[in-house]
Protein backbone atom coordinates (compact mmCIF):
# COMPACT_ATOMS: atom_id res chain seq x y z
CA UNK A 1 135.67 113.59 -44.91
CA UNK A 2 138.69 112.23 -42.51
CA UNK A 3 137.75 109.11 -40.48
CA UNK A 4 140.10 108.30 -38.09
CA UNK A 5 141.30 104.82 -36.92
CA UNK A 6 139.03 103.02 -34.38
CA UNK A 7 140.71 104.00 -31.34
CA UNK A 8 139.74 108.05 -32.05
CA UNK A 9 137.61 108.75 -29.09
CA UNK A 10 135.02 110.14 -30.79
CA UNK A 11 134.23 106.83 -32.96
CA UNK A 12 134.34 105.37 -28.76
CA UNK A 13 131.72 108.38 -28.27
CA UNK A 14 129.61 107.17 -31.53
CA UNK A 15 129.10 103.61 -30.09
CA UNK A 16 128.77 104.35 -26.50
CA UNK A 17 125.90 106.91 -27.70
CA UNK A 18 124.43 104.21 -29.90
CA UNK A 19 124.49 101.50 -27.23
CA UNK A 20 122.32 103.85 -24.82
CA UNK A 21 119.77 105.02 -27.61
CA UNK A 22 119.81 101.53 -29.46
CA UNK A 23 121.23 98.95 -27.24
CA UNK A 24 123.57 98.20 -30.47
CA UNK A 25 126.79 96.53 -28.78
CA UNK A 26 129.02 97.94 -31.70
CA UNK A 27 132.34 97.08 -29.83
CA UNK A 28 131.50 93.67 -30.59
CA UNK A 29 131.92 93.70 -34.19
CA UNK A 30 134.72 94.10 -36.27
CA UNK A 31 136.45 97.46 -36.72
CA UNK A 32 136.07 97.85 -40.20
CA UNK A 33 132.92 96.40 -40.63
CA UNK A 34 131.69 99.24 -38.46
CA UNK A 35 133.78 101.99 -39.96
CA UNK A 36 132.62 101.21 -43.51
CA UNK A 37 128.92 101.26 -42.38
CA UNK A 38 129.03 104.85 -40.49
CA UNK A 39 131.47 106.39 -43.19
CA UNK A 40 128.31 105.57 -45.25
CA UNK A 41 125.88 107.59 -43.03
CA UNK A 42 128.64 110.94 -42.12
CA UNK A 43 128.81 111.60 -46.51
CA UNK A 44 124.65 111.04 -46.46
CA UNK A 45 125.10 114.31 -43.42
CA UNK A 46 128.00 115.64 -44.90
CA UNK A 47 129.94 115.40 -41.60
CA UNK A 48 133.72 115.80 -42.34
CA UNK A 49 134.90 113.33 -38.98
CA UNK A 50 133.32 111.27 -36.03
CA UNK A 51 132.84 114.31 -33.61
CA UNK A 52 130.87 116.28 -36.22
CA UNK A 53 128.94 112.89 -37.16
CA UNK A 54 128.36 112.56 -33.25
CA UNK A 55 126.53 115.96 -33.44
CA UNK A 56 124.41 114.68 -35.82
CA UNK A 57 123.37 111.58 -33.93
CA UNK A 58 122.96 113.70 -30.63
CA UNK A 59 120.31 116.59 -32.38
CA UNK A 60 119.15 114.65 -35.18
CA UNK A 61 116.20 111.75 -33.55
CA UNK A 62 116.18 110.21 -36.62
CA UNK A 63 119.78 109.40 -36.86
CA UNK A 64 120.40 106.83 -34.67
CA UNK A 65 117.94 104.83 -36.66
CA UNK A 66 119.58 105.60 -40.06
CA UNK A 67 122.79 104.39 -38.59
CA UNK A 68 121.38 101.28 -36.95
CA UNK A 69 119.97 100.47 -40.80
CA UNK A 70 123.35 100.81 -42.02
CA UNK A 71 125.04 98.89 -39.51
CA UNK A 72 122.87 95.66 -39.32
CA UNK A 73 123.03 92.95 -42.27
CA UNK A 74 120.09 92.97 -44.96
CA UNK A 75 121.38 90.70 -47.43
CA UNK A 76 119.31 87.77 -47.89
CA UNK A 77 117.03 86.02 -50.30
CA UNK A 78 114.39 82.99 -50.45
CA UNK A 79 116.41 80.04 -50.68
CA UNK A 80 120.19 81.26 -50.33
CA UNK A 81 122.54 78.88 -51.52
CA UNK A 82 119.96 75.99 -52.83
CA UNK A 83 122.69 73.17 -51.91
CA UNK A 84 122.36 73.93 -48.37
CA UNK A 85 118.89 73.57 -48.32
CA UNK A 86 119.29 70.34 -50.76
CA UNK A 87 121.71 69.14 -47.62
CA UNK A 88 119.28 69.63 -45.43
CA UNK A 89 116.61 67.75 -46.78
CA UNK A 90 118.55 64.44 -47.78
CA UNK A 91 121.39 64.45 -44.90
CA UNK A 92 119.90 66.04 -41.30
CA UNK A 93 116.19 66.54 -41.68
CA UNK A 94 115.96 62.46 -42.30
CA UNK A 95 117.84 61.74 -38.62
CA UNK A 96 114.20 63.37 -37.27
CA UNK A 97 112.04 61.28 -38.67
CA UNK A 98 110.32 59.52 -35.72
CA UNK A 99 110.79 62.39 -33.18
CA UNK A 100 110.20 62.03 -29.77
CA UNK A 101 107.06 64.48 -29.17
CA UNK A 102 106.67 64.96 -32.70
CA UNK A 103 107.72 68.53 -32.86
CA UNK A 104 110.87 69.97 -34.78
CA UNK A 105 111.64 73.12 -33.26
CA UNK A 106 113.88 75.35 -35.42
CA UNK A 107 115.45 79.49 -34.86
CA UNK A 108 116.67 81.21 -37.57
CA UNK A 109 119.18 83.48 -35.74
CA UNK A 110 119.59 86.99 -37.73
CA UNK A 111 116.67 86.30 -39.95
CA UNK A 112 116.91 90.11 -41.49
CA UNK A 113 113.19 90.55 -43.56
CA UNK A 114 112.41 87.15 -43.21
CA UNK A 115 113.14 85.49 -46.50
CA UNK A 116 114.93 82.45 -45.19
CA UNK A 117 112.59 81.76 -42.30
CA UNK A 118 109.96 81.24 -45.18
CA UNK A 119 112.26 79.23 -46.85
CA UNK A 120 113.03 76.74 -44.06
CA UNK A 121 109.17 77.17 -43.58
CA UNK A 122 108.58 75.42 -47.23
CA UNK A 123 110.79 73.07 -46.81
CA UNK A 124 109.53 71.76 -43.58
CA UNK A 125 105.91 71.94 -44.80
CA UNK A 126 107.10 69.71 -47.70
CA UNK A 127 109.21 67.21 -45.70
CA UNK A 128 106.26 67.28 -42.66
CA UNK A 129 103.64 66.04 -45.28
CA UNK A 130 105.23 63.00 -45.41
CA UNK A 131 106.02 62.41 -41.72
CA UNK A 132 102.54 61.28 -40.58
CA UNK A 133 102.53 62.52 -36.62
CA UNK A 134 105.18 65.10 -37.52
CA UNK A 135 105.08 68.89 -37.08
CA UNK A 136 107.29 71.92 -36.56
CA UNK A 137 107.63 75.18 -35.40
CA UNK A 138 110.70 78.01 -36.57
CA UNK A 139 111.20 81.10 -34.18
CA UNK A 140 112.83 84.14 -36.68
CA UNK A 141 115.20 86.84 -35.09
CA UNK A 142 116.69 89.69 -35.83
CA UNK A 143 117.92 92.82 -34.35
CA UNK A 144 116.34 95.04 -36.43
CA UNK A 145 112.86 95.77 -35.68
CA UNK A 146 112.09 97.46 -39.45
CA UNK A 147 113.31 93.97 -40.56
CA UNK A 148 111.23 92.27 -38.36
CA UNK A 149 108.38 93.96 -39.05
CA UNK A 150 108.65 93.48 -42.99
CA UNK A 151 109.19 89.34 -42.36
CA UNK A 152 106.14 89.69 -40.24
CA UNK A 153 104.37 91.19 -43.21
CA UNK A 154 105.66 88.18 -45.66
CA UNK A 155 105.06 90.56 -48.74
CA UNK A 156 107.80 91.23 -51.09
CA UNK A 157 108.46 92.56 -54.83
CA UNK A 158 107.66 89.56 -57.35
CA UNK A 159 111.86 90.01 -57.80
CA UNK A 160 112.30 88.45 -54.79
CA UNK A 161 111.25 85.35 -55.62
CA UNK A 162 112.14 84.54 -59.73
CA UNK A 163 114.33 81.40 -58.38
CA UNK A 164 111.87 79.59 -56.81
CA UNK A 165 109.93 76.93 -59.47
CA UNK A 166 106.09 77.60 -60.70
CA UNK A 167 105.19 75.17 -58.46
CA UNK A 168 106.43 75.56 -55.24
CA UNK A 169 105.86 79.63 -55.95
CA UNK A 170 102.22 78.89 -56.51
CA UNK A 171 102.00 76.39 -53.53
CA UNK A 172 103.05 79.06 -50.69
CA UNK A 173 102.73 82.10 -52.20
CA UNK A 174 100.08 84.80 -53.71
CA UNK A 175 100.72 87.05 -56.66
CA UNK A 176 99.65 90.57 -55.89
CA UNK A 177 100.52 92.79 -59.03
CA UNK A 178 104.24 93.86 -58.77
CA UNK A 179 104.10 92.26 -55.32
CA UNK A 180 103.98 88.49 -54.06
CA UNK A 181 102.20 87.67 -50.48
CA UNK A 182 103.59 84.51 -48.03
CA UNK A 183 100.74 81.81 -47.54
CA UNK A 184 99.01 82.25 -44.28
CA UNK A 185 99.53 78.90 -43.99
CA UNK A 186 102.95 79.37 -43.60
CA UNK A 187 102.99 82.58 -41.82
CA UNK A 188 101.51 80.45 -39.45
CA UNK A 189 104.43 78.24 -39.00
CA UNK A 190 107.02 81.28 -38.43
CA UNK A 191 107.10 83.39 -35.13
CA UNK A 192 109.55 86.80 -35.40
CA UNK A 193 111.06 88.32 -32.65
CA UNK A 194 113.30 91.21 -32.35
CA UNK A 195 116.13 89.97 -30.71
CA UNK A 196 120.04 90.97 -30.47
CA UNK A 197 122.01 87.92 -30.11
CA UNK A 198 124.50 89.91 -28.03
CA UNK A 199 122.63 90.92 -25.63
CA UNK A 200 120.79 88.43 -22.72
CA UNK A 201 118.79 85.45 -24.13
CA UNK A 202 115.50 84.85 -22.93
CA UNK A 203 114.60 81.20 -21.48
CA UNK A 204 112.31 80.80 -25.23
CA UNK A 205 115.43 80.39 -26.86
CA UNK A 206 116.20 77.10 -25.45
CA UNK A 207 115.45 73.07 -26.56
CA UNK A 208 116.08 73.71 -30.49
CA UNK A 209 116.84 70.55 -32.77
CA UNK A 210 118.31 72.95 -35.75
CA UNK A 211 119.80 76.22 -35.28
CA UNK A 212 120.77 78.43 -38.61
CA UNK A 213 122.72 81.43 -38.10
CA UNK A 214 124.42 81.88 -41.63
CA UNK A 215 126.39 85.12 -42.95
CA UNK A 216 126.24 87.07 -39.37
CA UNK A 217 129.53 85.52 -37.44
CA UNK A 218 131.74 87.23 -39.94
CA UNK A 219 130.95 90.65 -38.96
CA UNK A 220 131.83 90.15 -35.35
CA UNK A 221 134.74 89.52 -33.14
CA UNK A 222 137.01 86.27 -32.61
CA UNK A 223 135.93 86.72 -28.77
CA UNK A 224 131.79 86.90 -29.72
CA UNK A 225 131.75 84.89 -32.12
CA UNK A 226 133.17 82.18 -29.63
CA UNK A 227 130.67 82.81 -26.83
CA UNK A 228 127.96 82.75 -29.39
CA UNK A 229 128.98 79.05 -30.49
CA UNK A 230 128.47 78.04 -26.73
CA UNK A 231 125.54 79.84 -26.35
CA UNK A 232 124.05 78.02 -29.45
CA UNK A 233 125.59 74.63 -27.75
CA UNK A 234 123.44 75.37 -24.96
CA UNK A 235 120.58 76.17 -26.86
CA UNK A 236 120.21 72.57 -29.04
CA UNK A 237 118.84 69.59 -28.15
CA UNK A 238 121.35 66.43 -28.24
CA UNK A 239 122.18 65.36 -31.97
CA UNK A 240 121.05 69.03 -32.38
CA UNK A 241 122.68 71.05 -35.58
CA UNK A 242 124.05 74.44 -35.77
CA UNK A 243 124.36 75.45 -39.68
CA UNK A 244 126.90 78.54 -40.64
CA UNK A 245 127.30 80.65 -43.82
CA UNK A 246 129.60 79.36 -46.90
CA UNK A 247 132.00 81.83 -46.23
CA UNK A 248 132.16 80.69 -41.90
CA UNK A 249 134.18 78.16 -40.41
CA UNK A 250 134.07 76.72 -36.85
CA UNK A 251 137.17 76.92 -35.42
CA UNK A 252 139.65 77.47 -32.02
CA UNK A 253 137.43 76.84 -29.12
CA UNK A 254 133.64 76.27 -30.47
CA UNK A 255 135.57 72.71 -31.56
CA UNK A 256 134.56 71.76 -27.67
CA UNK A 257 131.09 71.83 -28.48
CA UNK A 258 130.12 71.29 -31.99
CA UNK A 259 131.42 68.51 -34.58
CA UNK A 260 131.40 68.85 -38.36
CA UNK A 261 128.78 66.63 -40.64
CA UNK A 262 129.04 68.32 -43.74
CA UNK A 263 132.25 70.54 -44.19
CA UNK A 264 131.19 71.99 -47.19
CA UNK A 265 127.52 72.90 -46.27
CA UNK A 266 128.76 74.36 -42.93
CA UNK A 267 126.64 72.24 -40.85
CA UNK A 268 127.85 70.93 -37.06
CA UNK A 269 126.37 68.40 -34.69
CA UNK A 270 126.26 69.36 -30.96
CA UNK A 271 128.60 67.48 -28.22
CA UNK A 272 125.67 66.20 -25.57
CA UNK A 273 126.69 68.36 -22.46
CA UNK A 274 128.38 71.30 -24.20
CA UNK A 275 127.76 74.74 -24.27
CA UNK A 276 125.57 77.14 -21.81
CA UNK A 277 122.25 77.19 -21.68
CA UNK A 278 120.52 80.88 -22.78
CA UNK A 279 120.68 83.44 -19.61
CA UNK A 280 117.18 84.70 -18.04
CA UNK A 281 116.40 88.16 -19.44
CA UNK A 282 116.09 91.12 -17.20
């Protein structure tokens, strides 16, 4: 199998084709990332370069969906990187208490099968319980609509959740055999949408007081990722707080309209007046 350097006009061919059948904006993520991903899928169809591989995609209906799979991020878990979620109890979640209208409004931005929307989901339950007048909602996203569809589903193998403690486990969530089912009562709290963040942004996501949108900015461009930390300015409330991946730092422009409150936690505190609000979908 030969696969050429990005600039071979047939890889070009492979994303244009995928942007009309998909809508996935490939050019927007990095090179490699992308190359890695559909070097994966051309050994599973033995194609030996991009043009062959693009004669897959183009006779093959199924294809494009195999590729998309391979080329959006699925790694996740219930409670990813417990400090963060320790932060966010004891340092930001506290600043709410007493909110104006009594509703915390969160998005988990590239939410994948749904396992840290439920997470956030506990933790809010939890922390609500002892805010008398004090309620929330979380809006989960993803660009995958198989991933959506499984978060929607909140059932998962028992695997999936051997970190969280007896109690908590048996508090929001229902043994089932080999399987473990998501509370309704905390479905309830969790809307998913299928949503590309590169692509436009409806009006809903708008007038958030948390925003988390950890382990996706790493796969995409310096120019994306730097209109997606205005969009997100635009999208929180004042004193409203972005929270990144481990691994992703806020830096070069986004400074204008976020600053840090936790370095090591990744978590950032809107500028009142920055960013730009979401753009009305077509």
């Amino acid at each position: 199998m030969t696969v050429k350097k990005e600039d071979d006009p047939d890889f070009n061919h492979i994303l244009a084709y995928l942007l009309r059948v998909k809508g996935f904006v490939g050019h927007s993520y990095k090179p490699n990332y992308i190359k890695r991903r559909i070097a994966v899928r051309m050994r599973s169809t033995g194609s030996e370069n991009y043009r062959q591989y693009l004669g897959v995609l183009e006779k093959d209906p199924q294809e494009p969906s195999h590729l998309l799979d391979r080329l959006t991020i699925h790694v996740t878990e219930f409670f990813r990187d417990p400090s963060v979620y320790k932060a966010l109890e004891e340092k930001i979640l506290p600043g709410f208490e007493g909110l104006k209208g009594g509703r915390l409004r969160v998005w988990c931005a590239g939410c994948s099968t749904g396992e840290e929307a439920y997470s956030v989901a506990v933790l809010l339950k939890e922390w609500t319980a002892t805010q008398p007048g004090l309620s929330f909602e979380i809006l989960a996203t993803d660009i995958d609509m198989a991933s959506v569809k499984t978060a929607e589903k909140g059932d998962y193998p028992v695997e999936a959740v051997k970190a969280i403690p007896r109690p908590r486990l048996a508090r929001w969530f229902r043994t089932a055999g080999p399987r473990v089912l998501v509370s309704q009562d905390l479905k309830h709290q969790v809307r998913f949408k299928v949503q590309d963040l590169l692509g436009k942004w409806e009006p809903v996501f708008s007038d958030f007081h948390l925003i988390l949108c950890r382990n996706l900015l790493i796969y995409l461009t310096g120019p994306q990722q730097q209109r997606l930390y205005e969009q997100f300015a635009g999208s929180l409330l004042p004193e409203g707080c972005l929270i990144l991946g481990l691994t992703e730092t806020l830096l070069g422009p986004a400074r204008r309209f976020f600053h840090c409150v936790d370095v090591k936690h990744r978590v950032y505190r809107v500028i009142s007046g920055a960013g730009t609000a979401p753009a009305t979908g077509e």
